[in-house]
PDB file of N, CA and C in Angstrom:
ATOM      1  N   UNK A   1       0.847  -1.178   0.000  1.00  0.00           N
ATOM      2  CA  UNK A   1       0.000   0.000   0.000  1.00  0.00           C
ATOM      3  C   UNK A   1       0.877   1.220   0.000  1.00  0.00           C
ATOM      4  N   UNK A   2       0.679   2.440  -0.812  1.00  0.00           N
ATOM      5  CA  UNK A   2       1.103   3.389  -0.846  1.00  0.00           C
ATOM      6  C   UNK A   2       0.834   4.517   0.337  1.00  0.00           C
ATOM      7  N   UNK A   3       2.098   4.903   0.758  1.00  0.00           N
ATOM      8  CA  UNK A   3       1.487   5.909   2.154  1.00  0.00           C
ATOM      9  C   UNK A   3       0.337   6.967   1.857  1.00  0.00           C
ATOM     10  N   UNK A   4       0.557   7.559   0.476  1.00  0.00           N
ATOM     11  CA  UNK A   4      -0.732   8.339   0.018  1.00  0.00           C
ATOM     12  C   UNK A   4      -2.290   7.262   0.384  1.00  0.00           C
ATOM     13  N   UNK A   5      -2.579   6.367   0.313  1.00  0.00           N
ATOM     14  CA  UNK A   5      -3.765   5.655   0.049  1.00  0.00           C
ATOM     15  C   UNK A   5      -4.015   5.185   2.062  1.00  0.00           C
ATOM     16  N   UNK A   6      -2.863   5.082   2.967  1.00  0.00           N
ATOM     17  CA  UNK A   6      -3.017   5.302   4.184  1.00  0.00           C
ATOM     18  C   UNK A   6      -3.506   6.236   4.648  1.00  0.00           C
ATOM     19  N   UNK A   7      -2.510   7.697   4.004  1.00  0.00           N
ATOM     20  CA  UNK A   7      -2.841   9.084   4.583  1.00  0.00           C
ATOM     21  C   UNK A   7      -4.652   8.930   4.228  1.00  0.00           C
ATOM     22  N   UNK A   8      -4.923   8.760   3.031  1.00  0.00           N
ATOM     23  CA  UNK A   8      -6.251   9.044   2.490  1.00  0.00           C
ATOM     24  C   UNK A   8      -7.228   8.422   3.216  1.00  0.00           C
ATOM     25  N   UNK A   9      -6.930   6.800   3.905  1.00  0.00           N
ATOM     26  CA  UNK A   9      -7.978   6.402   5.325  1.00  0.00           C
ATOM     27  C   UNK A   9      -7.643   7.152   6.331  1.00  0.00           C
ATOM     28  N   UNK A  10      -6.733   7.470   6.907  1.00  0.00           N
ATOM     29  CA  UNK A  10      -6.860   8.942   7.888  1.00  0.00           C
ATOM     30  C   UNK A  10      -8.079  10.159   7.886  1.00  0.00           C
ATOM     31  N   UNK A  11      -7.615  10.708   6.541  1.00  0.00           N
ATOM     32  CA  UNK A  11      -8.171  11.636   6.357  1.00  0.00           C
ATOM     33  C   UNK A  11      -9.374  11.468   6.158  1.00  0.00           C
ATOM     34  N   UNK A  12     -10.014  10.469   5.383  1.00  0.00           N
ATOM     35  CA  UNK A  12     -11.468  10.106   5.309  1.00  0.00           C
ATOM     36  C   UNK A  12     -12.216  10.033   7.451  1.00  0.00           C
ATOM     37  N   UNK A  13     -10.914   9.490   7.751  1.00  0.00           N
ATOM     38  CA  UNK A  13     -11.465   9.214   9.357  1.00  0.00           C
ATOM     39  C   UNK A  13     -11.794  10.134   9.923  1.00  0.00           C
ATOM     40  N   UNK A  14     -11.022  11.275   9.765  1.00  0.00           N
ATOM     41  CA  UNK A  14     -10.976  12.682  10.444  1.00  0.00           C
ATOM     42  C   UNK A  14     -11.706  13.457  10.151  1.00  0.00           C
ATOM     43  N   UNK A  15     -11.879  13.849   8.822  1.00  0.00           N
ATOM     44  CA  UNK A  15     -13.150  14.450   8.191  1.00  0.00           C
ATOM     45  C   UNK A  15     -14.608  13.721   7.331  1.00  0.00           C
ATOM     46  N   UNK A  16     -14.686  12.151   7.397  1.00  0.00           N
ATOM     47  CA  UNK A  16     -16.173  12.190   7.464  1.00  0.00           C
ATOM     48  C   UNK A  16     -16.996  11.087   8.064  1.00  0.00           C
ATOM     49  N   UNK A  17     -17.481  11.787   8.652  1.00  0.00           N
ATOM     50  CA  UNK A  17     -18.671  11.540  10.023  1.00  0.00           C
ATOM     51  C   UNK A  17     -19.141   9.784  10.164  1.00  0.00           C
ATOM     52  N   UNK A  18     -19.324   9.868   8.619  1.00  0.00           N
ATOM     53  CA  UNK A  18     -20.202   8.165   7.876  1.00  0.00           C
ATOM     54  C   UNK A  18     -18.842   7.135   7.915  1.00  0.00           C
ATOM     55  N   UNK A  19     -17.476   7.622   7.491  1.00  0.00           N
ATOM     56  CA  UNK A  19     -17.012   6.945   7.277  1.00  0.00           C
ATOM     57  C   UNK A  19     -16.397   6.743   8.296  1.00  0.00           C
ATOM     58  N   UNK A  20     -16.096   7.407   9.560  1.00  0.00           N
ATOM     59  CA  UNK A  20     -15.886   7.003  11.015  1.00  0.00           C
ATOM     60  C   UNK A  20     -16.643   6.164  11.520  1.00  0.00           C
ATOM     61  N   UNK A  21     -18.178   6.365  11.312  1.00  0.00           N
ATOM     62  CA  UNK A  21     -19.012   5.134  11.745  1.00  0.00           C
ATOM     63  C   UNK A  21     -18.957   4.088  11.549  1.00  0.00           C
ATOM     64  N   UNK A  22     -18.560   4.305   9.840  1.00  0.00           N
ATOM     65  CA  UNK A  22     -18.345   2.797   8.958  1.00  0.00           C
ATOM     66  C   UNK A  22     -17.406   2.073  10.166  1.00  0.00           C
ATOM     67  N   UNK A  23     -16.215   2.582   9.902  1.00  0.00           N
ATOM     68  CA  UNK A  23     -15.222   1.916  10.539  1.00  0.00           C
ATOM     69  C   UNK A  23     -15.213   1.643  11.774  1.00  0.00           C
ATOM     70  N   UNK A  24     -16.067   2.216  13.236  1.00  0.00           N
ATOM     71  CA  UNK A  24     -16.818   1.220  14.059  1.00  0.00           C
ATOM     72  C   UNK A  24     -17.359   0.729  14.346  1.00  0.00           C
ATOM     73  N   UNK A  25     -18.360   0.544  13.057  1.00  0.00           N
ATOM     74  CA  UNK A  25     -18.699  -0.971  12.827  1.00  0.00           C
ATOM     75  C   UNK A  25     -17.896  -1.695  12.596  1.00  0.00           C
ATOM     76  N   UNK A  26     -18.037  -1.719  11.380  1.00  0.00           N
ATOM     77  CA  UNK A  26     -17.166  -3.068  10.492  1.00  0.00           C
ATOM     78  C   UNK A  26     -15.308  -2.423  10.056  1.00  0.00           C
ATOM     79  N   UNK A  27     -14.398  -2.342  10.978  1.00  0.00           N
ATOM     80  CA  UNK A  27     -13.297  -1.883  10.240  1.00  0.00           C
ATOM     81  C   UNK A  27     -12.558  -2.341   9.060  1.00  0.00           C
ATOM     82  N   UNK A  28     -13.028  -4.221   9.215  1.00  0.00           N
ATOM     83  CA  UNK A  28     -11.776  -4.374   7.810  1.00  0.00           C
ATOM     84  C   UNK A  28     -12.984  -4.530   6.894  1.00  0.00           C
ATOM     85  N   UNK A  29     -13.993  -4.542   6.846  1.00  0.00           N
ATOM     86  CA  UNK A  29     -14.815  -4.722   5.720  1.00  0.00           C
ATOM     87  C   UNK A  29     -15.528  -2.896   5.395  1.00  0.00           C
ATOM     88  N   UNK A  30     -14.777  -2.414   5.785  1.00  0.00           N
ATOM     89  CA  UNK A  30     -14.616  -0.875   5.529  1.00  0.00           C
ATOM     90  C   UNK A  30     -13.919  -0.547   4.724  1.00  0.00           C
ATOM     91  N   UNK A  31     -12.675  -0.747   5.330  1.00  0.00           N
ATOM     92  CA  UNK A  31     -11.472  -0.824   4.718  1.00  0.00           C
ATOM     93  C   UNK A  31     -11.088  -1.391   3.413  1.00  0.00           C
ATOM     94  N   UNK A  32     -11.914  -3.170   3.479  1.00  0.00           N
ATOM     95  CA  UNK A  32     -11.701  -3.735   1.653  1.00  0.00           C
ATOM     96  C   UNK A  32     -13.087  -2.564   1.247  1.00  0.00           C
ATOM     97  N   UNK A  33     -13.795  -1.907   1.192  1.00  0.00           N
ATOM     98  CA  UNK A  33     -14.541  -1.411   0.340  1.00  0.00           C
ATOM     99  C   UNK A  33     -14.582  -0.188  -0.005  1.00  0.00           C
ATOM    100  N   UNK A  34     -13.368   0.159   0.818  1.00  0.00           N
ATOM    101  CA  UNK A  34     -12.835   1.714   0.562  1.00  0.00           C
ATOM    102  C   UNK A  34     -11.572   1.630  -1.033  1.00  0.00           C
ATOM    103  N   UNK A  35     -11.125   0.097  -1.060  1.00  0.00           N
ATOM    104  CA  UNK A  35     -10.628  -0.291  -2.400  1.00  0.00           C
ATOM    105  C   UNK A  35      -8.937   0.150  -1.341  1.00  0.00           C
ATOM    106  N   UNK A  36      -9.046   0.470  -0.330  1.00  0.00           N
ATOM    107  CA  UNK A  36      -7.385   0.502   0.407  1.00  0.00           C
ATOM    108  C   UNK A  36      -7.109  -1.189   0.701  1.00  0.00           C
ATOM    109  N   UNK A  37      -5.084  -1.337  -0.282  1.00  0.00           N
ATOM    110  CA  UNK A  37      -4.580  -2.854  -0.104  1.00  0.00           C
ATOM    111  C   UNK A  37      -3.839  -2.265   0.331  1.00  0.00           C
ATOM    112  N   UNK A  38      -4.276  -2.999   1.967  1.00  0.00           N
ATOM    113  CA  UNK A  38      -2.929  -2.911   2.880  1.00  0.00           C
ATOM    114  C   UNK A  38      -2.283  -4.394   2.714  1.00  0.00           C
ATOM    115  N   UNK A  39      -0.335  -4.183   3.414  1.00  0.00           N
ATOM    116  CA  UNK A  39       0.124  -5.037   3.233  1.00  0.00           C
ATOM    117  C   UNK A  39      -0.417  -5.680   4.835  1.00  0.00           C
ATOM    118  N   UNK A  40       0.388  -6.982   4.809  1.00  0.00           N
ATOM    119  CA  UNK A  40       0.493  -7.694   6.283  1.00  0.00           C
ATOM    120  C   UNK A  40       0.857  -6.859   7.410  1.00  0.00           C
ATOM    121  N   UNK A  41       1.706  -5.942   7.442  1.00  0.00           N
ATOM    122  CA  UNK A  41       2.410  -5.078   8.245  1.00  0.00           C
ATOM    123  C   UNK A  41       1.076  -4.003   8.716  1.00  0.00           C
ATOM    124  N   UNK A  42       0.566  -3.668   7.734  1.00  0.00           N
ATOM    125  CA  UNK A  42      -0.738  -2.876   8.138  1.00  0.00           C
ATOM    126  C   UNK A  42      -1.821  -3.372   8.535  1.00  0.00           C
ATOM    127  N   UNK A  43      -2.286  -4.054   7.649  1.00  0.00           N
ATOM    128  CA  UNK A  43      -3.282  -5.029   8.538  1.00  0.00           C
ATOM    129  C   UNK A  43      -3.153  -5.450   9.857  1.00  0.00           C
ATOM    130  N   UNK A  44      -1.885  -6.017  10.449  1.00  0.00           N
ATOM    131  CA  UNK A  44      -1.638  -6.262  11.732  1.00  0.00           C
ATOM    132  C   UNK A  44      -2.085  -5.050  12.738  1.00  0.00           C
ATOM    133  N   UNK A  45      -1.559  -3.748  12.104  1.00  0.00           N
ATOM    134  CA  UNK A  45      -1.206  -2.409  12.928  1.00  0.00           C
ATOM    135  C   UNK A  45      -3.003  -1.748  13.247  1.00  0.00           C
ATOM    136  N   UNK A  46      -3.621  -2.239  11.953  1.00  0.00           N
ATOM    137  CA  UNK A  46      -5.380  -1.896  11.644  1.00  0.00           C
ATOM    138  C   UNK A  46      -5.986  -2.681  12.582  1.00  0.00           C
ATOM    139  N   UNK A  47      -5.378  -3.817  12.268  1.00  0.00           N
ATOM    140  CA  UNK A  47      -6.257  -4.675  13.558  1.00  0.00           C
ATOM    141  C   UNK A  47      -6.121  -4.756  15.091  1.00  0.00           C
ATOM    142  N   UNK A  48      -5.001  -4.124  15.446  1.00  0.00           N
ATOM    143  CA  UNK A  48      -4.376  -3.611  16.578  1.00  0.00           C
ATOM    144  C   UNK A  48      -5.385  -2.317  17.295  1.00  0.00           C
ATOM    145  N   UNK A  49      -5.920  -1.789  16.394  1.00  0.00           N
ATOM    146  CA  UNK A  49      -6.465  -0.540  16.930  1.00  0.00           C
ATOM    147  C   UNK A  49      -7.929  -0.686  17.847  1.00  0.00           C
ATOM    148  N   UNK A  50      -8.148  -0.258  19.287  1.00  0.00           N
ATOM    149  CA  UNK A  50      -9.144  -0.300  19.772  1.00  0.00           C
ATOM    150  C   UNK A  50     -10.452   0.449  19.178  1.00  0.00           C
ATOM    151  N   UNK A  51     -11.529   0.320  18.354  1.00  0.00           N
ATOM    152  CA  UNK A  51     -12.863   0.844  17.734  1.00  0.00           C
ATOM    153  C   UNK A  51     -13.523   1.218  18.717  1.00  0.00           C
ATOM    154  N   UNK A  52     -13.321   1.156  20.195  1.00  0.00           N
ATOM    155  CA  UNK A  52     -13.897   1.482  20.940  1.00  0.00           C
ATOM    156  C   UNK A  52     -13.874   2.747  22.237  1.00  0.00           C
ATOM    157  N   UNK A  53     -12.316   3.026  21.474  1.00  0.00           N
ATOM    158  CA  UNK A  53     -12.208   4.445  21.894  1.00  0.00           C
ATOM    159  C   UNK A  53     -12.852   5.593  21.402  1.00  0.00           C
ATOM    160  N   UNK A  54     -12.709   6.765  22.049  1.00  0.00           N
ATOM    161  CA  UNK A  54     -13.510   8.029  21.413  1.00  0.00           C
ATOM    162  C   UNK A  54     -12.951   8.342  20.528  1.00  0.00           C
ATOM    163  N   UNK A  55     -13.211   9.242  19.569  1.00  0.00           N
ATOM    164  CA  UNK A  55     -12.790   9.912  18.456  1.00  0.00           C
ATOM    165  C   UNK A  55     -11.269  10.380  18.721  1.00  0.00           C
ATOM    166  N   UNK A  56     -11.281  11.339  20.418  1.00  0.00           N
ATOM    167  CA  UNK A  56     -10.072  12.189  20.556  1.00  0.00           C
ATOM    168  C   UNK A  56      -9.471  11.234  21.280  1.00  0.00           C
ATOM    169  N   UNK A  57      -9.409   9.917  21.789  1.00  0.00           N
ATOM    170  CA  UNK A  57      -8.643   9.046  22.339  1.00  0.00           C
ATOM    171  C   UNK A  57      -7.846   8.226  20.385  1.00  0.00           C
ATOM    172  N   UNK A  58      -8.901   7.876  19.826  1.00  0.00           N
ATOM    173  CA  UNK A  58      -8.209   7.223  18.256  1.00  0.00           C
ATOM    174  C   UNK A  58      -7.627   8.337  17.792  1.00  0.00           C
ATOM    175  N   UNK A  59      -7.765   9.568  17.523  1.00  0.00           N
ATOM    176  CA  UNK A  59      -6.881  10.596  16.956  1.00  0.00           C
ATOM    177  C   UNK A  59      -5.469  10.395  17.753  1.00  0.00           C
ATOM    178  N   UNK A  60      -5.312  10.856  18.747  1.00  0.00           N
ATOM    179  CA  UNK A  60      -4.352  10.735  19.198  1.00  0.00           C
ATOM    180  C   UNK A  60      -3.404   9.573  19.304  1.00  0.00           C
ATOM    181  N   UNK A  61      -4.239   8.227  19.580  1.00  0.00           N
ATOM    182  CA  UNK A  61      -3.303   6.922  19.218  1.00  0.00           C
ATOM    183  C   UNK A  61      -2.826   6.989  18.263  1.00  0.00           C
ATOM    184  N   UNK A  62      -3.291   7.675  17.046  1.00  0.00           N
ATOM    185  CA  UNK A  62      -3.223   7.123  15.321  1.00  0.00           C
ATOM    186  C   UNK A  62      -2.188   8.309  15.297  1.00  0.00           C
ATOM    187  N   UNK A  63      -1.639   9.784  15.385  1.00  0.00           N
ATOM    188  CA  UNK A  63      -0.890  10.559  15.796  1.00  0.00           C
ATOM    189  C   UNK A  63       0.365   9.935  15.741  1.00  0.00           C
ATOM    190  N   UNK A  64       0.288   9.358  17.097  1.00  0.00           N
ATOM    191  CA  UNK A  64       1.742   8.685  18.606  1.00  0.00           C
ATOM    192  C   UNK A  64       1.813   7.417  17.391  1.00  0.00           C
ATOM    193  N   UNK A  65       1.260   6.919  16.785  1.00  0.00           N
ATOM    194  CA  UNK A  65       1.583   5.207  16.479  1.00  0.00           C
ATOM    195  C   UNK A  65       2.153   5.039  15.579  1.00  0.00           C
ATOM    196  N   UNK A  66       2.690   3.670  15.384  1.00  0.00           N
ATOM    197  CA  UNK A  66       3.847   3.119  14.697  1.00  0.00           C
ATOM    198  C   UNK A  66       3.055   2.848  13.271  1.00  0.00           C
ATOM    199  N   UNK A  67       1.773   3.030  12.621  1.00  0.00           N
ATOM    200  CA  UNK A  67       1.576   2.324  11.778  1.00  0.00           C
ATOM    201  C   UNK A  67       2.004   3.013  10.530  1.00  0.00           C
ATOM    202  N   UNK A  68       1.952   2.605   9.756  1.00  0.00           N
ATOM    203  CA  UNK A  68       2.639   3.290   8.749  1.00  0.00           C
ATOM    204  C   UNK A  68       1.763   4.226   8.132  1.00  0.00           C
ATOM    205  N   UNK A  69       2.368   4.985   7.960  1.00  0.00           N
ATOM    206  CA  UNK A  69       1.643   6.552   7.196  1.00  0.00           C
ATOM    207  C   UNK A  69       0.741   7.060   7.896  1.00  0.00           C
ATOM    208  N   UNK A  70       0.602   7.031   9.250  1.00  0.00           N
ATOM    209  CA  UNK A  70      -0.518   7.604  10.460  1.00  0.00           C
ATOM    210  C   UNK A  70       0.527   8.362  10.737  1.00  0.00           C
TER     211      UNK A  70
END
């Protein structure tokens, strides 16, 4: 996956409302239908992430974290 196509699930996260929801619902079936191929390395780091934090608790993890292109 290209860091542009990471940055671009960020940014979809941060600015829109639906697609934040999407993704606490269903994150990886968000994710395949957003057409973003993450590698193994990301996927691990995606699936790592708690959906059950607040908005300003996931901003800030995704900030501080190791995943690539966050």
């Amino acid at each position: 996956m290209s860091r542009e196509a990471v940055e671009d699930l960020l940014d979809r996260w941060l600015n829109e409302p639906a697609f934040r929801a999407e993704l606490r619902a269903n994150p990886e079936g968000t994710v395949r239908l957003s057409g973003a191929a993450l590698n193994e390395e990301e996927w691990a780091a995606f699936r790592s992430i708690n959906w059950d934090l607040s908005d300003e608790e996931l901003e800030l993890m995704l900030r501080e974290s190791e995943i690539p292109g966050f």
